[in-house]
Protein backbone atom coordinates (compact mmCIF):
# COMPACT_ATOMS: atom_id res chain seq x y z
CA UNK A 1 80.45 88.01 97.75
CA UNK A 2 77.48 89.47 96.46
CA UNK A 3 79.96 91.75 93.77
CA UNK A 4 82.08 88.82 93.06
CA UNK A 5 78.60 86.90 91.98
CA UNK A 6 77.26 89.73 89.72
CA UNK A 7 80.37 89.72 88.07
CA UNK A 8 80.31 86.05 86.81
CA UNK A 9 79.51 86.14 82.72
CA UNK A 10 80.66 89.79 82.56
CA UNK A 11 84.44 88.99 81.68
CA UNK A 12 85.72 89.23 78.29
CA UNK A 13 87.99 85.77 78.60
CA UNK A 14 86.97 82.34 79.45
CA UNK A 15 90.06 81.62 81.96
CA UNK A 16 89.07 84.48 84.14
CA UNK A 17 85.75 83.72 84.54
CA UNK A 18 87.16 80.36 85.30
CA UNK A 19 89.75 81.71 87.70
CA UNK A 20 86.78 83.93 88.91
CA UNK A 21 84.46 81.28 89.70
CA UNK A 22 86.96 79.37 91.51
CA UNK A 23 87.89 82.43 93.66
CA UNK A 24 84.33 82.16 94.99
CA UNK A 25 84.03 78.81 95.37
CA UNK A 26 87.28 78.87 97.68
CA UNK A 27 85.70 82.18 99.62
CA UNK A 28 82.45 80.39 100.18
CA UNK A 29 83.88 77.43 102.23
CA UNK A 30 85.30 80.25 104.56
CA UNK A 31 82.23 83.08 105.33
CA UNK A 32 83.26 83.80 108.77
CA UNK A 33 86.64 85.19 107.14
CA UNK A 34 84.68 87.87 105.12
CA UNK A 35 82.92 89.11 107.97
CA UNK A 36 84.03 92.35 109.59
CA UNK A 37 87.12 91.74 111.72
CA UNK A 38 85.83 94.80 114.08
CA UNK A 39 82.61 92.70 115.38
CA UNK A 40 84.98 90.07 116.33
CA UNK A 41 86.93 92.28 118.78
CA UNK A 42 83.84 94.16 120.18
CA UNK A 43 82.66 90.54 121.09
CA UNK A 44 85.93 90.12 123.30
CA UNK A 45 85.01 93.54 124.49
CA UNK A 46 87.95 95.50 122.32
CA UNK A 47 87.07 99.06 121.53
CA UNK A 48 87.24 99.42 118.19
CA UNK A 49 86.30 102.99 117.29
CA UNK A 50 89.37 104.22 115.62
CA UNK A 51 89.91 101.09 113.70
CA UNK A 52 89.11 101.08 109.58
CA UNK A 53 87.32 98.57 107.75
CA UNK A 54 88.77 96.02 105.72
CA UNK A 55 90.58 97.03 102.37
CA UNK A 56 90.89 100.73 103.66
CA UNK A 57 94.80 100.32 103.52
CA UNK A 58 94.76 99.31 99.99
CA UNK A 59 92.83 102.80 99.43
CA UNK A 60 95.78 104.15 101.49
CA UNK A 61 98.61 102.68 100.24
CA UNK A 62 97.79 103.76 96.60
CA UNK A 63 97.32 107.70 98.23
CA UNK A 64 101.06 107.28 99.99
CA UNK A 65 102.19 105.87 96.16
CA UNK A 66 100.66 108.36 94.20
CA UNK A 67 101.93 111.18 96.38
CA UNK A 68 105.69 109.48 96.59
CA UNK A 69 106.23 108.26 93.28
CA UNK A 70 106.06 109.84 89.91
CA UNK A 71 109.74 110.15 89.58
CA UNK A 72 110.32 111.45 92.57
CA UNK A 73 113.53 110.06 94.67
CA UNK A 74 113.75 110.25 98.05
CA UNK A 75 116.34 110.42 101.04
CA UNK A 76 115.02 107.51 103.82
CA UNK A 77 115.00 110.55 106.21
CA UNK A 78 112.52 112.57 103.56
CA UNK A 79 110.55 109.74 102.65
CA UNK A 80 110.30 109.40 106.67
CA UNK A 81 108.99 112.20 107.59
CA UNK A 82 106.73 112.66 104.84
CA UNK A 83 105.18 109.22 105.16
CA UNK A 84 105.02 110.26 108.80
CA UNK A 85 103.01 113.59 108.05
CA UNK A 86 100.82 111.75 105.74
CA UNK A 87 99.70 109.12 108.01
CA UNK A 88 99.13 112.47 110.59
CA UNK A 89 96.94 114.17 107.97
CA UNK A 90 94.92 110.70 107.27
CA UNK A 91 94.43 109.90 110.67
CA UNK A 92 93.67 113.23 112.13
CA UNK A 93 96.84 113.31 114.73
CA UNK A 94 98.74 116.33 115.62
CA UNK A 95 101.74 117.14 113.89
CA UNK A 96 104.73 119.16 115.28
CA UNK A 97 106.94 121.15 113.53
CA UNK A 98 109.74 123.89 114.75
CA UNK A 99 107.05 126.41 114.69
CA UNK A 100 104.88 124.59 117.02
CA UNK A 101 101.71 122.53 116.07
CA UNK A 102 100.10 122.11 112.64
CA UNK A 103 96.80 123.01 112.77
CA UNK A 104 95.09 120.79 109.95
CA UNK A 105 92.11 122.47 107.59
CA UNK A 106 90.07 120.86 106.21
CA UNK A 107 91.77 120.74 102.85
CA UNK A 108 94.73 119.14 104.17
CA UNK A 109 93.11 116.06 105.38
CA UNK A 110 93.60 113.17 102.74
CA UNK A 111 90.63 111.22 102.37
């Protein structure tokens, strides 16, 4: 909230600092849904260790587009497994392959 506020009077056009201020208004009359969704399951005792934060898949999804598009095409079994050995990179899991397991490095992790 506090980034939404310091943005009001910064816009260049009226209607979005219009639509902007409304946007806050509406997310004010709701706090508990900002609040970390990961506190919420500790408190009914869920381990939550390997969970992200809120808006981490947005960060992902525009990695997986980025690395799939730019006028690329792809078969569904391609775009399969290479989704698949993305996700494995980002989230540190093993990946096999017919020459046994993938060791990652360092540079190979996607952050």
């Amino acid at each position: 909230m506090v980034e939404l506020n310091s943005a009001v009077g910064t816009l260049e056009h009226e209607k979005k600092e219009e639509r902007l201020e409304a946007l806050i208004a509406q997310l004010s009359q709701y706090p508990e849904a900002l609040g970390d969704y990961r506190e919420k399951l500790k408190e009914k005792e869920i381990d939550t260790p390997g969970f992200r934060p809120m808006g981490s898949a947005e960060g992902t999804m525009r990695v997986f587009a980025k690395r799939l598009k730019n006028g690329r095409s792809w078969s569904k079994i391609g775009l399969d497994k290479f989704v698949a050995i993305m996700v494995a990179l980002k989230d540190n899991l093993e990946i096999n392959t017919l020459q046994g397991i993938l060791e990652q490095t360092p540079e190979q992790q996607i952050g």
